[in-house]
PDB file of N, CA and C in Angstrom:
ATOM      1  N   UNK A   1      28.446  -0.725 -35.707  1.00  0.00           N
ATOM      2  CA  UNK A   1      27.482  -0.182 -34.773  1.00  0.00           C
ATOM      3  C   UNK A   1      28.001   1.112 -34.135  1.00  0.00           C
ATOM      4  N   UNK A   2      29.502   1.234 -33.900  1.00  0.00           N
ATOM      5  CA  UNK A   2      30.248   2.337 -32.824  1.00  0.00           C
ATOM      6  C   UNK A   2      29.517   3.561 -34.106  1.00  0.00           C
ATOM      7  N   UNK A   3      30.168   3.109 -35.255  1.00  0.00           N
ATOM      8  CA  UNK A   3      30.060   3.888 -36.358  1.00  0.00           C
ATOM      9  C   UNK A   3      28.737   4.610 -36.668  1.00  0.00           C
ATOM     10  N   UNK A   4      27.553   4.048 -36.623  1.00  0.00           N
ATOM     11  CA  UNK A   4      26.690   4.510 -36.497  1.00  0.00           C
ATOM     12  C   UNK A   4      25.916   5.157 -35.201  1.00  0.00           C
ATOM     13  N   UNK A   5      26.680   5.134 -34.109  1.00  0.00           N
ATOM     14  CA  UNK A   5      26.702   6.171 -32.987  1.00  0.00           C
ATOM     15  C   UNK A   5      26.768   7.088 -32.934  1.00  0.00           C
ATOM     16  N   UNK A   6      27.970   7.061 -33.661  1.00  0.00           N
ATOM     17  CA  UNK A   6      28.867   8.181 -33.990  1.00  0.00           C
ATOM     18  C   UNK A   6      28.233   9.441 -35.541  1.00  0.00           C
ATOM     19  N   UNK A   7      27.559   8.404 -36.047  1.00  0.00           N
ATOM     20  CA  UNK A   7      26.918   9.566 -37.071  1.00  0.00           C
ATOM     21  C   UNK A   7      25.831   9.978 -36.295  1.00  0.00           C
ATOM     22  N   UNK A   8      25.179   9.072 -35.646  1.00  0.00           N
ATOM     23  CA  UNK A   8      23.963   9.745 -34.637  1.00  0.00           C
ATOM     24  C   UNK A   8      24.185  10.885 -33.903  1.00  0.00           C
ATOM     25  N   UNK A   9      25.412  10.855 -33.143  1.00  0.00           N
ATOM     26  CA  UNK A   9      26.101  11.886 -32.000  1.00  0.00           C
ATOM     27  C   UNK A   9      26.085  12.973 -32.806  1.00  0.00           C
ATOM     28  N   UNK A  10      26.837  12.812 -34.156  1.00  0.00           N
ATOM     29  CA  UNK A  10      27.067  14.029 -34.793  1.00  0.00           C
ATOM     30  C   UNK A  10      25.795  14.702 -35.483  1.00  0.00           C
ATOM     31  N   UNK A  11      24.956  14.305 -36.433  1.00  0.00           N
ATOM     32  CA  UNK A  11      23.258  14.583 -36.162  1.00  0.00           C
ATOM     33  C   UNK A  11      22.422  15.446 -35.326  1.00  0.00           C
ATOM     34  N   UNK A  12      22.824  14.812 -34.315  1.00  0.00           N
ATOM     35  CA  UNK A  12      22.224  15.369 -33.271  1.00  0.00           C
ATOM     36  C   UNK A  12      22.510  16.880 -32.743  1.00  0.00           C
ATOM     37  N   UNK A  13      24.355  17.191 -32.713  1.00  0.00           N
ATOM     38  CA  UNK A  13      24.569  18.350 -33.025  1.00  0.00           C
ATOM     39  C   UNK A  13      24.538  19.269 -33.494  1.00  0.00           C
ATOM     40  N   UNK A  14      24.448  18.281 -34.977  1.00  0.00           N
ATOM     41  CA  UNK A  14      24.038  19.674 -36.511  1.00  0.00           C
ATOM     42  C   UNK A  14      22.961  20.036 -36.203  1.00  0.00           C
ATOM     43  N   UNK A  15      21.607  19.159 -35.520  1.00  0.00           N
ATOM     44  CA  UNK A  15      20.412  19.479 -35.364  1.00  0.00           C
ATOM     45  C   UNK A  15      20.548  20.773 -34.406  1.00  0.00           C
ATOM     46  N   UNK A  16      20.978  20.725 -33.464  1.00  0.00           N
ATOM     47  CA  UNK A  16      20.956  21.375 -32.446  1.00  0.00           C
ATOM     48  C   UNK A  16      21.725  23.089 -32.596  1.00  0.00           C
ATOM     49  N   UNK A  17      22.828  22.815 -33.544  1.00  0.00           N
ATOM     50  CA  UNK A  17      23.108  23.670 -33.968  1.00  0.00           C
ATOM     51  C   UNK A  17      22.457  24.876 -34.736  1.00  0.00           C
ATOM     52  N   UNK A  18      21.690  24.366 -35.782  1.00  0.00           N
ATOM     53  CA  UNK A  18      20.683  24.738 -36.671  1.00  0.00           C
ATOM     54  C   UNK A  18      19.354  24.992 -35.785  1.00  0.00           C
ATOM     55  N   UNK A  19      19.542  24.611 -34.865  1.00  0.00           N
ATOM     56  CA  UNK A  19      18.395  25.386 -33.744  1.00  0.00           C
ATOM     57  C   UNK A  19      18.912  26.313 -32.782  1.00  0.00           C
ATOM     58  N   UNK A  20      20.051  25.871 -32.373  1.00  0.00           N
ATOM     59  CA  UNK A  20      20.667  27.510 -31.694  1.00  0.00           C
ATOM     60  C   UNK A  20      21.028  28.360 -32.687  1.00  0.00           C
ATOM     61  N   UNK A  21      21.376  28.372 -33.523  1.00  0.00           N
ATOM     62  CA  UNK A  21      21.993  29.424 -34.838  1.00  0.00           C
ATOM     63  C   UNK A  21      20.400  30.441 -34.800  1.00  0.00           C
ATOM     64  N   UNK A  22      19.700  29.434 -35.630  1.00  0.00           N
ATOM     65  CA  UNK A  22      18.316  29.996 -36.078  1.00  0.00           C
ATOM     66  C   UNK A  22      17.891  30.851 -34.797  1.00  0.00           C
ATOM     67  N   UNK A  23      17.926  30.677 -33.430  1.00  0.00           N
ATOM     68  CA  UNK A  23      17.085  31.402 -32.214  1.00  0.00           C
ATOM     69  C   UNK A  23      18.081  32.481 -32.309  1.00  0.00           C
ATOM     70  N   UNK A  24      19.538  32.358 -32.137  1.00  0.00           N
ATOM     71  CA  UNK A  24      20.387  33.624 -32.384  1.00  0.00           C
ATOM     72  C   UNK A  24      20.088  34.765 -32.922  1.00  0.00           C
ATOM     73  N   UNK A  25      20.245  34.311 -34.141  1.00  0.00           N
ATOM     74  CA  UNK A  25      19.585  35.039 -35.537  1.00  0.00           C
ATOM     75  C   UNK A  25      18.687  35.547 -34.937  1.00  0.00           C
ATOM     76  N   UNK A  26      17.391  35.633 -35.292  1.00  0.00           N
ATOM     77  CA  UNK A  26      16.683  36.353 -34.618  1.00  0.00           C
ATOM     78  C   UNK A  26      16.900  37.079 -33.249  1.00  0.00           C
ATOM     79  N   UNK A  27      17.663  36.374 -31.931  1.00  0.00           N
ATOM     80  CA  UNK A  27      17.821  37.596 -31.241  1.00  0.00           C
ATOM     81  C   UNK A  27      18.793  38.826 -31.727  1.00  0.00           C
ATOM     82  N   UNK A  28      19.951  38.129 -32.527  1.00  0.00           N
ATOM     83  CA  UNK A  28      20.535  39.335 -33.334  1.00  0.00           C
ATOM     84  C   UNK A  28      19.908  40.291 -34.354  1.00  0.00           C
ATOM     85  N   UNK A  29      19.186  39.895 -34.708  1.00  0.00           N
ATOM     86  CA  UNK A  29      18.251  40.843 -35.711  1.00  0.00           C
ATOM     87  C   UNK A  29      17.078  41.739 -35.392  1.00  0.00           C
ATOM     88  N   UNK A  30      16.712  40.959 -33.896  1.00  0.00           N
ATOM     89  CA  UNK A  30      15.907  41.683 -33.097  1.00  0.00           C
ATOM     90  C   UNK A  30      16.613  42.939 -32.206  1.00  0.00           C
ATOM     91  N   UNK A  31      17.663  42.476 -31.685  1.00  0.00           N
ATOM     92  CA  UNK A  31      18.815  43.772 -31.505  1.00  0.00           C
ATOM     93  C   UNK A  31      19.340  45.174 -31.928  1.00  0.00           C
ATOM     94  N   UNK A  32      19.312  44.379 -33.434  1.00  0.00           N
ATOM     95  CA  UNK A  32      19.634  45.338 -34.134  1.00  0.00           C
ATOM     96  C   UNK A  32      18.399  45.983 -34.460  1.00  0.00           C
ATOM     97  N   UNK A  33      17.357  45.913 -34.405  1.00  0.00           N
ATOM     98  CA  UNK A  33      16.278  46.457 -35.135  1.00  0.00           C
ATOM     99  C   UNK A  33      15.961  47.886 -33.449  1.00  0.00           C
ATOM    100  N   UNK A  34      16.194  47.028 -32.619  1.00  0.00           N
ATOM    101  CA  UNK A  34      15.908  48.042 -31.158  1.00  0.00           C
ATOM    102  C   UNK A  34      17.176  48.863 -31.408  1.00  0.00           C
ATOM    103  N   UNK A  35      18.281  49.036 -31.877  1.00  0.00           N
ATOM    104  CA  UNK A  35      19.557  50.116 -31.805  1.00  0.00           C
ATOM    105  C   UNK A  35      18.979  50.718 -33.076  1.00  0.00           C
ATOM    106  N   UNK A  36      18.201  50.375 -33.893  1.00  0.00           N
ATOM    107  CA  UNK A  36      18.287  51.073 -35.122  1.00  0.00           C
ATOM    108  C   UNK A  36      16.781  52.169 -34.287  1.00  0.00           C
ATOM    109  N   UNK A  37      15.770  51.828 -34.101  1.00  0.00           N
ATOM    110  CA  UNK A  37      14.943  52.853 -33.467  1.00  0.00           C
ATOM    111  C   UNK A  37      15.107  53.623 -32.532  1.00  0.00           C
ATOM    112  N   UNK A  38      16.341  53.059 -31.826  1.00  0.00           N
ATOM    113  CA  UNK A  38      16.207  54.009 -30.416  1.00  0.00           C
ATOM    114  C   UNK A  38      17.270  54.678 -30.760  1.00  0.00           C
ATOM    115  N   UNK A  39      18.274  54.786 -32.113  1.00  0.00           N
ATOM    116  CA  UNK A  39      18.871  55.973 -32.434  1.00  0.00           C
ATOM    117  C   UNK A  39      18.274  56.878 -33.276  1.00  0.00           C
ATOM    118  N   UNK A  40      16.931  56.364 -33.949  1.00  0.00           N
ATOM    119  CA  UNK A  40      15.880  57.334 -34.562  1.00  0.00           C
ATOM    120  C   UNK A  40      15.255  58.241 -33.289  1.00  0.00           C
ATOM    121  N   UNK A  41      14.940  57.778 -32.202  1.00  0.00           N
ATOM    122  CA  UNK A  41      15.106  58.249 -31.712  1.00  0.00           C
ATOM    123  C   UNK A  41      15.198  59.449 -31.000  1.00  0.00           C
ATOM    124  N   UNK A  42      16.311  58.871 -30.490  1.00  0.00           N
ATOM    125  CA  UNK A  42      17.249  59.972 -29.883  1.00  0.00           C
ATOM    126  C   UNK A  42      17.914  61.351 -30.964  1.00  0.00           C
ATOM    127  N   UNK A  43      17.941  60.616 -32.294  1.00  0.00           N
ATOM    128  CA  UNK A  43      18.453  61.510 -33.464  1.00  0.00           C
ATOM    129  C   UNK A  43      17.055  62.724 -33.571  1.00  0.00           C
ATOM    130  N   UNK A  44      16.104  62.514 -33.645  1.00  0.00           N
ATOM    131  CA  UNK A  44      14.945  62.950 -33.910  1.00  0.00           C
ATOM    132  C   UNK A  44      14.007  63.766 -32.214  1.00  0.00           C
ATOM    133  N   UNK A  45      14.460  63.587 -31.476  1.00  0.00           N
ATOM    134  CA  UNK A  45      13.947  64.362 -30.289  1.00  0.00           C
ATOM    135  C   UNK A  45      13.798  65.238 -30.204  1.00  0.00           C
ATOM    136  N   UNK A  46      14.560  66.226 -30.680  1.00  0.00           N
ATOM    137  CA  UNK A  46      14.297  67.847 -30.875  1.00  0.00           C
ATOM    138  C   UNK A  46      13.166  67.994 -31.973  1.00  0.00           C
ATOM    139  N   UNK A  47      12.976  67.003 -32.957  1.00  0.00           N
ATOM    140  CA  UNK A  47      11.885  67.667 -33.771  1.00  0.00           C
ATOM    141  C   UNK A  47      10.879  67.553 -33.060  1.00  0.00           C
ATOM    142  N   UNK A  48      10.043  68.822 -33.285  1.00  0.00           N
ATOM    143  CA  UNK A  48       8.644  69.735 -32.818  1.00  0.00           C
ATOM    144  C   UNK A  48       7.450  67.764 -32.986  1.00  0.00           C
ATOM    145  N   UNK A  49       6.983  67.592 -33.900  1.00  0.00           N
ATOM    146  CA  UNK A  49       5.496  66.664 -33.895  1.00  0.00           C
ATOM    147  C   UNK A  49       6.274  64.908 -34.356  1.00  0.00           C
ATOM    148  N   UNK A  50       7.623  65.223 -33.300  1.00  0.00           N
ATOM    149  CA  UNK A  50       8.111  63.474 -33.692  1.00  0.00           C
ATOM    150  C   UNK A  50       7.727  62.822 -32.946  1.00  0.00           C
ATOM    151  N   UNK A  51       7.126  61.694 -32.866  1.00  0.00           N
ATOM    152  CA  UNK A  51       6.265  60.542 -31.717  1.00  0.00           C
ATOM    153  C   UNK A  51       7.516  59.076 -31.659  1.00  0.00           C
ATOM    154  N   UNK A  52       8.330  59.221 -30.687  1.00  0.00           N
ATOM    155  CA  UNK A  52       9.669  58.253 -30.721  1.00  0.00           C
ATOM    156  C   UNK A  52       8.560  57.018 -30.949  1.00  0.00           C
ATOM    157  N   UNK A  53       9.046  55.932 -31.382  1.00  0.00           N
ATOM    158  CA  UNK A  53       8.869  54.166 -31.507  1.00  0.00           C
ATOM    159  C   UNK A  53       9.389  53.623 -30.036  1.00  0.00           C
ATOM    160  N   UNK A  54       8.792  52.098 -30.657  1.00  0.00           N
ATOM    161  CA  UNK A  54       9.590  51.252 -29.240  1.00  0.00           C
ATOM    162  C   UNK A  54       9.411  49.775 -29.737  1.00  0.00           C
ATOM    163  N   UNK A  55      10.342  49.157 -29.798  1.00  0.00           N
ATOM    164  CA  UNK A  55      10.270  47.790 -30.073  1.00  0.00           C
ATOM    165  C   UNK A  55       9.631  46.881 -29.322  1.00  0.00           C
ATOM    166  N   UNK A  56       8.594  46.042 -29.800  1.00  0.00           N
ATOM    167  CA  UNK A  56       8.143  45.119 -28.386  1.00  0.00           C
ATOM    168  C   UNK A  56       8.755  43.745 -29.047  1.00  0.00           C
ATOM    169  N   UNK A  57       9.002  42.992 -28.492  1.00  0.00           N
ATOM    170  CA  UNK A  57       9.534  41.693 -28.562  1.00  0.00           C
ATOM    171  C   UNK A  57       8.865  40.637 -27.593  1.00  0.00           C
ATOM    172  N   UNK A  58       8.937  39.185 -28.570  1.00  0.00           N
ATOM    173  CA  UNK A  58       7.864  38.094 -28.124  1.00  0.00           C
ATOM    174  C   UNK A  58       8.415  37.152 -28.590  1.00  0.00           C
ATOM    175  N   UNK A  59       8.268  36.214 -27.675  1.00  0.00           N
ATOM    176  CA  UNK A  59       8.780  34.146 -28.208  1.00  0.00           C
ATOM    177  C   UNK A  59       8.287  33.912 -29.633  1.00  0.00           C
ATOM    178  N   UNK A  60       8.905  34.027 -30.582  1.00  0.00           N
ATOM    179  CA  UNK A  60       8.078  33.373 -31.908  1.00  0.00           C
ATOM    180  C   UNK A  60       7.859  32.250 -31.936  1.00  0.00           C
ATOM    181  N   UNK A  61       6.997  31.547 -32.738  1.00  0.00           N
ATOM    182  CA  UNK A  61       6.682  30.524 -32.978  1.00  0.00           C
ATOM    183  C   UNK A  61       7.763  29.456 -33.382  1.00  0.00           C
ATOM    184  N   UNK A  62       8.125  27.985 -32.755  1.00  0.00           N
ATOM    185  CA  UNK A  62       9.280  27.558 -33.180  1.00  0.00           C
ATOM    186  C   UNK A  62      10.411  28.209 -32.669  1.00  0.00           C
ATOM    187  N   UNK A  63      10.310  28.816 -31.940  1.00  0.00           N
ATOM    188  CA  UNK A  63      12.053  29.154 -31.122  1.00  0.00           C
ATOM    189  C   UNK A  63      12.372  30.537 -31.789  1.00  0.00           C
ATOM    190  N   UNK A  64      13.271  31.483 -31.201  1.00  0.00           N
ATOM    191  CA  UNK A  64      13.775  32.554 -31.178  1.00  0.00           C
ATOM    192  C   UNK A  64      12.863  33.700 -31.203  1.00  0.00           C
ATOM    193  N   UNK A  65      12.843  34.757 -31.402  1.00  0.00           N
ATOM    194  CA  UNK A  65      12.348  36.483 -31.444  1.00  0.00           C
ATOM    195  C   UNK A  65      11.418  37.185 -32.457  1.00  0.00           C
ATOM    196  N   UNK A  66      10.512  37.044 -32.310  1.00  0.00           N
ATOM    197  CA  UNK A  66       9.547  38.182 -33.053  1.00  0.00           C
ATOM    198  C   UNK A  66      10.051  39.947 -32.420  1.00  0.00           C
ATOM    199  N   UNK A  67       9.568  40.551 -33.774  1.00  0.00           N
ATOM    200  CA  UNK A  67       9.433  42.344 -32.928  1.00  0.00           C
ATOM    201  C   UNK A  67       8.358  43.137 -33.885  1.00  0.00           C
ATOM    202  N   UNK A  68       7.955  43.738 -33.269  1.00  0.00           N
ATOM    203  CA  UNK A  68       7.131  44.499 -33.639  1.00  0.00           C
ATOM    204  C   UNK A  68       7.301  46.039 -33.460  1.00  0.00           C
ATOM    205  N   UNK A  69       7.255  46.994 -34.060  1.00  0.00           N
ATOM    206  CA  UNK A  69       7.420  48.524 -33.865  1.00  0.00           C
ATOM    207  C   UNK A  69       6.265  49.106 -33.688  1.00  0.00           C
ATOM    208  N   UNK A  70       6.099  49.974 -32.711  1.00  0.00           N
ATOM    209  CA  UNK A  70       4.833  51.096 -32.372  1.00  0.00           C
ATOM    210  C   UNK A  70       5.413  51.842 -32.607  1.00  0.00           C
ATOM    211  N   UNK A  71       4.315  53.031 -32.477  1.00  0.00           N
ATOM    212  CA  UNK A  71       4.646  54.106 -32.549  1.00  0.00           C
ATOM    213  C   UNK A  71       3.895  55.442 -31.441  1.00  0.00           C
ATOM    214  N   UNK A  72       4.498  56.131 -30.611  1.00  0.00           N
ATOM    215  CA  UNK A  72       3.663  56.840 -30.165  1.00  0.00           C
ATOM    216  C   UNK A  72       2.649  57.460 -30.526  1.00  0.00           C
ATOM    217  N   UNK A  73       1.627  58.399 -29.516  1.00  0.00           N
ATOM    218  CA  UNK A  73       0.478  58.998 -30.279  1.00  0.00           C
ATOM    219  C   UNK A  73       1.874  60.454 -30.635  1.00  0.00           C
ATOM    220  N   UNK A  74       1.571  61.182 -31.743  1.00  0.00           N
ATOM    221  CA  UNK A  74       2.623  62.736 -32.183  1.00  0.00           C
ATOM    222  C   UNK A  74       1.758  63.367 -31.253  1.00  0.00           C
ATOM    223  N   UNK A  75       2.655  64.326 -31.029  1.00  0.00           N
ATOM    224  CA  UNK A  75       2.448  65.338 -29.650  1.00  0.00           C
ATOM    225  C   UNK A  75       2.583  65.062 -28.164  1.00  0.00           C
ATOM    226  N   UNK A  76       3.130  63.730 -28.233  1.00  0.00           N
ATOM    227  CA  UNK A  76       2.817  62.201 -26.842  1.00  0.00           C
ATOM    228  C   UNK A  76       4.469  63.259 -26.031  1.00  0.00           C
ATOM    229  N   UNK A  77       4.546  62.163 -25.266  1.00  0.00           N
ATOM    230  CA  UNK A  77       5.733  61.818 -24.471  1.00  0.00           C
ATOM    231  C   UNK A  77       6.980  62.234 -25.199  1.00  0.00           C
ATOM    232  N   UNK A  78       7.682  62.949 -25.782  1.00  0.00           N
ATOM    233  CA  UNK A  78       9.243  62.767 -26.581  1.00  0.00           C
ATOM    234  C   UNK A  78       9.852  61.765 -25.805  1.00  0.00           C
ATOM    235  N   UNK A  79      11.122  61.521 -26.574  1.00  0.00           N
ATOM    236  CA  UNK A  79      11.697  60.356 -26.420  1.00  0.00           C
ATOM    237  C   UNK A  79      12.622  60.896 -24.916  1.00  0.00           C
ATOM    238  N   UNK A  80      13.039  59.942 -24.476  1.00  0.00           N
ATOM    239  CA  UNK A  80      13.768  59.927 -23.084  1.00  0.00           C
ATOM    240  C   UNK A  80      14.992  59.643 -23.173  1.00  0.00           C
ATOM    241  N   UNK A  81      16.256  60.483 -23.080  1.00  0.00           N
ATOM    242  CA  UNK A  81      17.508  60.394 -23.335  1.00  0.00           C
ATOM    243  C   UNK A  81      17.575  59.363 -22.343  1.00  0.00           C
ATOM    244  N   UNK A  82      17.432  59.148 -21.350  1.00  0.00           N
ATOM    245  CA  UNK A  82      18.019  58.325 -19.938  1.00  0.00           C
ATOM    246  C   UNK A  82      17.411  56.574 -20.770  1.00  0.00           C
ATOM    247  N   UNK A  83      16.359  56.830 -20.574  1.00  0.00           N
ATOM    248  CA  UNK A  83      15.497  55.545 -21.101  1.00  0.00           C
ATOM    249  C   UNK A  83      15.806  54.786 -23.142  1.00  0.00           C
ATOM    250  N   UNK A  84      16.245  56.142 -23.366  1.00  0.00           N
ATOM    251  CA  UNK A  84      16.805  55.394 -24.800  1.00  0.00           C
ATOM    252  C   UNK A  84      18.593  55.036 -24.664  1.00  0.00           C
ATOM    253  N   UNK A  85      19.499  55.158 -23.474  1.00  0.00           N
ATOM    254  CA  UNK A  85      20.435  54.897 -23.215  1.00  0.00           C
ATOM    255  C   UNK A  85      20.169  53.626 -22.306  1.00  0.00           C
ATOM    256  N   UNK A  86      19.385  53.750 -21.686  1.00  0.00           N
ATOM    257  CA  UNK A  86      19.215  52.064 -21.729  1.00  0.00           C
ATOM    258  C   UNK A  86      18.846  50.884 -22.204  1.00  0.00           C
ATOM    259  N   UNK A  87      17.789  51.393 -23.083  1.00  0.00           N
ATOM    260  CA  UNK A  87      17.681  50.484 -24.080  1.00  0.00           C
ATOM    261  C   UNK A  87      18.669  50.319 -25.109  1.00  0.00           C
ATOM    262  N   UNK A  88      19.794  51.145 -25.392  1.00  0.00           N
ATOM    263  CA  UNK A  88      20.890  50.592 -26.126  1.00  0.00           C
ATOM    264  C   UNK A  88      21.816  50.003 -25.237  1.00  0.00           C
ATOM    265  N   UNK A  89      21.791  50.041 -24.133  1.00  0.00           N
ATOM    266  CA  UNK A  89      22.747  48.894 -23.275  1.00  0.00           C
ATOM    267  C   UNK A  89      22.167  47.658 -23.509  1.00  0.00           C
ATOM    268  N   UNK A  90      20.515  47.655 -22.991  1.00  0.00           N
ATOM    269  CA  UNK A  90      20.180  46.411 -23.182  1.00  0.00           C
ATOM    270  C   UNK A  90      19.871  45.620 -24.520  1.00  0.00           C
ATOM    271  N   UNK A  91      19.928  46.329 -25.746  1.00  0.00           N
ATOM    272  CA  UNK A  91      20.538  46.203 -26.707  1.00  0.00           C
ATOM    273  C   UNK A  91      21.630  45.460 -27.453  1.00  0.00           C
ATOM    274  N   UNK A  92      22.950  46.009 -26.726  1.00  0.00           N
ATOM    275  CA  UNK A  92      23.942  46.140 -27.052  1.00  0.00           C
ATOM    276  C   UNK A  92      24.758  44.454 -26.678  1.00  0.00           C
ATOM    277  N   UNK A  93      23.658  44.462 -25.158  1.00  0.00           N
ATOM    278  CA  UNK A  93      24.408  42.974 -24.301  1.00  0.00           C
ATOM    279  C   UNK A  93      23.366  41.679 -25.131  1.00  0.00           C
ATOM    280  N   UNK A  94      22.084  41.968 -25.372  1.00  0.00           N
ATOM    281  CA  UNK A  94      21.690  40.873 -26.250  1.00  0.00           C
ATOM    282  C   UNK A  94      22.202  40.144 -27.410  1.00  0.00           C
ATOM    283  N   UNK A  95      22.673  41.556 -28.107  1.00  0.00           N
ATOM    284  CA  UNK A  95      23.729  40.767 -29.213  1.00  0.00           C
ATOM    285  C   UNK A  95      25.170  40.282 -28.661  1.00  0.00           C
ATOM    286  N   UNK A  96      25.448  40.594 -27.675  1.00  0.00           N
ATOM    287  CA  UNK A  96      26.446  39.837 -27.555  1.00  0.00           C
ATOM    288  C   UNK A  96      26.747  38.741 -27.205  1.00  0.00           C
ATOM    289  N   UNK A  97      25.143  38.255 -26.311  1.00  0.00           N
ATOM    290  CA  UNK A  97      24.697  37.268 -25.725  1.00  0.00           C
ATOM    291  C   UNK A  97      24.507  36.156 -26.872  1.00  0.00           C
ATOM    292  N   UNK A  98      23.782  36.742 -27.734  1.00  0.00           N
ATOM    293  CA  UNK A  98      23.476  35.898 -28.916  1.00  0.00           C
ATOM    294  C   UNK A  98      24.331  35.729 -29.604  1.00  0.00           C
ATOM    295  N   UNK A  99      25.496  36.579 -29.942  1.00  0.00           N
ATOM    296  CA  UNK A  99      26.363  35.951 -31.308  1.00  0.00           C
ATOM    297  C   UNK A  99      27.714  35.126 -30.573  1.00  0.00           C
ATOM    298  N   UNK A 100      27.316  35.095 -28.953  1.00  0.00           N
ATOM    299  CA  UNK A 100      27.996  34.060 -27.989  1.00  0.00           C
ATOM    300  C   UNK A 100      27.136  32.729 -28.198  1.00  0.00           C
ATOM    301  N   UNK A 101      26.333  32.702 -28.503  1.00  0.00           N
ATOM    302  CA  UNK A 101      25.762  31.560 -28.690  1.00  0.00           C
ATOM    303  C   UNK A 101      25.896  30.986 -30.299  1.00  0.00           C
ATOM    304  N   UNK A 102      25.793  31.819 -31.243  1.00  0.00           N
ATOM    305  CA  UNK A 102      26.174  31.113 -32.356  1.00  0.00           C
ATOM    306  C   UNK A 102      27.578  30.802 -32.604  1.00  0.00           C
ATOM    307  N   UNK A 103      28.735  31.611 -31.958  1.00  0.00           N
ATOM    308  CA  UNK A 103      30.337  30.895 -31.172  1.00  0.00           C
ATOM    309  C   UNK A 103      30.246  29.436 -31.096  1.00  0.00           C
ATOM    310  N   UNK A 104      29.221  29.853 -29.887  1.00  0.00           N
ATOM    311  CA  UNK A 104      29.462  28.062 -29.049  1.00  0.00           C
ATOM    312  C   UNK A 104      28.945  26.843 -29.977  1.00  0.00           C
ATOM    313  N   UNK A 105      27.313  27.112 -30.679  1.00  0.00           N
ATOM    314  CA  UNK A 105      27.048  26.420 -31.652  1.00  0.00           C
ATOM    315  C   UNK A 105      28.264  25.602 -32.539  1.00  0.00           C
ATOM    316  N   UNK A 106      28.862  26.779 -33.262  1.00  0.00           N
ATOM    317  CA  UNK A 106      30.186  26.678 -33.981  1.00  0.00           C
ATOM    318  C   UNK A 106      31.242  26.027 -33.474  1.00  0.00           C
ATOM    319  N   UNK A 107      31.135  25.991 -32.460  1.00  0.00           N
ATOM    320  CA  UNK A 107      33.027  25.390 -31.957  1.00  0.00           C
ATOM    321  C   UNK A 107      32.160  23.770 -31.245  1.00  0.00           C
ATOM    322  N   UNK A 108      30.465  23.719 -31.212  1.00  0.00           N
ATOM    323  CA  UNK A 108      30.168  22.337 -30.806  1.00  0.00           C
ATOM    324  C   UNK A 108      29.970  21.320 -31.826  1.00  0.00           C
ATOM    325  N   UNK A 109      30.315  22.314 -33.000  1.00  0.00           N
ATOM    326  CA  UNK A 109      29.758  21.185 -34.328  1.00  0.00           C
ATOM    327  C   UNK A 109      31.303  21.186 -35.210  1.00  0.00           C
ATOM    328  N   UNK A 110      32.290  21.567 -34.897  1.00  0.00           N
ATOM    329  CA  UNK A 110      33.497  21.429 -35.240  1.00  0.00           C
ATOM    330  C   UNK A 110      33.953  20.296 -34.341  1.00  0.00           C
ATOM    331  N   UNK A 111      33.572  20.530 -32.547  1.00  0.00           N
ATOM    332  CA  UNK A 111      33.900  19.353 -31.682  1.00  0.00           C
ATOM    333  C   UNK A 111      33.790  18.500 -32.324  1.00  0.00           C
ATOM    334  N   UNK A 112      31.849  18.025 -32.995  1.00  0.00           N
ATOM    335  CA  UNK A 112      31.425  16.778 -33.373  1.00  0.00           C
ATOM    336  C   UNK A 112      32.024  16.356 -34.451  1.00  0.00           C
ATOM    337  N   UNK A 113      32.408  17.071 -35.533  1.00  0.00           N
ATOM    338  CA  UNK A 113      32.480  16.906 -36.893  1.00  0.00           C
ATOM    339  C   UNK A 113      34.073  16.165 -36.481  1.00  0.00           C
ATOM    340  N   UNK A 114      35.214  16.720 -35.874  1.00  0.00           N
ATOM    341  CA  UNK A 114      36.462  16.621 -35.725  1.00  0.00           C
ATOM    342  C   UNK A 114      36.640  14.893 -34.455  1.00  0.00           C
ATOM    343  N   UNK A 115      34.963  14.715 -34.102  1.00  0.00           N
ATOM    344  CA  UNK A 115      34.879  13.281 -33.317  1.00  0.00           C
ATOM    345  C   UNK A 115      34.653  12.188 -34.394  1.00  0.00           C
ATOM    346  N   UNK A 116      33.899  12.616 -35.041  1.00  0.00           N
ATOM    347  CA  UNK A 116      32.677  11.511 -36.147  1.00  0.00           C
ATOM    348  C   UNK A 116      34.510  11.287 -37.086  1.00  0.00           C
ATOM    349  N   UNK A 117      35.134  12.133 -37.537  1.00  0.00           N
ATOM    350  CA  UNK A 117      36.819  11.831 -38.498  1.00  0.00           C
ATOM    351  C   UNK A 117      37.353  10.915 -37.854  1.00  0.00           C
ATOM    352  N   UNK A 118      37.688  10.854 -36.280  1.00  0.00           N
ATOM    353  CA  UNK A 118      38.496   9.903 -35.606  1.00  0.00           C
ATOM    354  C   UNK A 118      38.032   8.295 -36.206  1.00  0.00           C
ATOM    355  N   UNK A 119      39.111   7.693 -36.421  1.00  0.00           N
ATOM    356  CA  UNK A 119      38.941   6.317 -36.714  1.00  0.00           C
ATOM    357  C   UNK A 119      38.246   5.545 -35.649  1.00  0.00           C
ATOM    358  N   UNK A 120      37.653   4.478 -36.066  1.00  0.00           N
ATOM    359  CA  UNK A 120      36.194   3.955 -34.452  1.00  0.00           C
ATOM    360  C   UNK A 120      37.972   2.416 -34.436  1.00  0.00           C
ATOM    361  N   UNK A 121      37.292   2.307 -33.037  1.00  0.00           N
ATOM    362  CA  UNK A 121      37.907   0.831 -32.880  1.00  0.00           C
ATOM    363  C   UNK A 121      36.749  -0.217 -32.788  1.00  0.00           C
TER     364      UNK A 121
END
């Protein structure tokens, strides 16, 4: 019976794991997709009829990050050095936030895996 606790306990982790991993993922990929536009960007500001992008981001369905790219109207607003330096901060701390979470995932399913080995009494 301990024994089958114990595969339950561990289950339950992998599950959980495979659901924080997966929401990660996506905030990491959503990250990266906002550093990859807002250095288009900033790279592209001086050109004459460039209309900068902007990532919008939303709860997907089932856990973690949708994004979507706009695009300005050309001839609009140019891009904003101040405002595209913050969006690569806030950028920059999401992925770190997130690939802190697929860490912890990792070192909670090594916990389990390295519990479920121990011999049961």
């Amino acid at each position: 019976m301990t024994q089958l606790r114990a595969a339950a306990g561990v289950r339950n982790v992998l599950d959980m794991k495979v659901t924080a991993t997966s929401a990660a993922l996506s905030g990491l990929n959503a990250a990266d997709t906002t550093l990859a536009v807002s250095a288009n960007n900033v790279a592209n500001a001086g050109g004459g009829a460039f209309a900068p992008s902007r990532v919008d981001a939303e709860a997907a369905e089932g856990g973690g990050v949708k994004v979507s790219i706009s695009q300005a109207a050309a001839g609009g607003v140019p891009a904003d050095y101040a405002q595209e330096l913050a969006t690569q901060s806030r950028a920059v701390a999401t992925y770190q936030a997130n690939l802190k979470t697929v860490q912890a995932a990792d070192e909670a399913q090594a916990s389990a895996l390295k519990l479920a080995q121990q011999p049961q009494s």
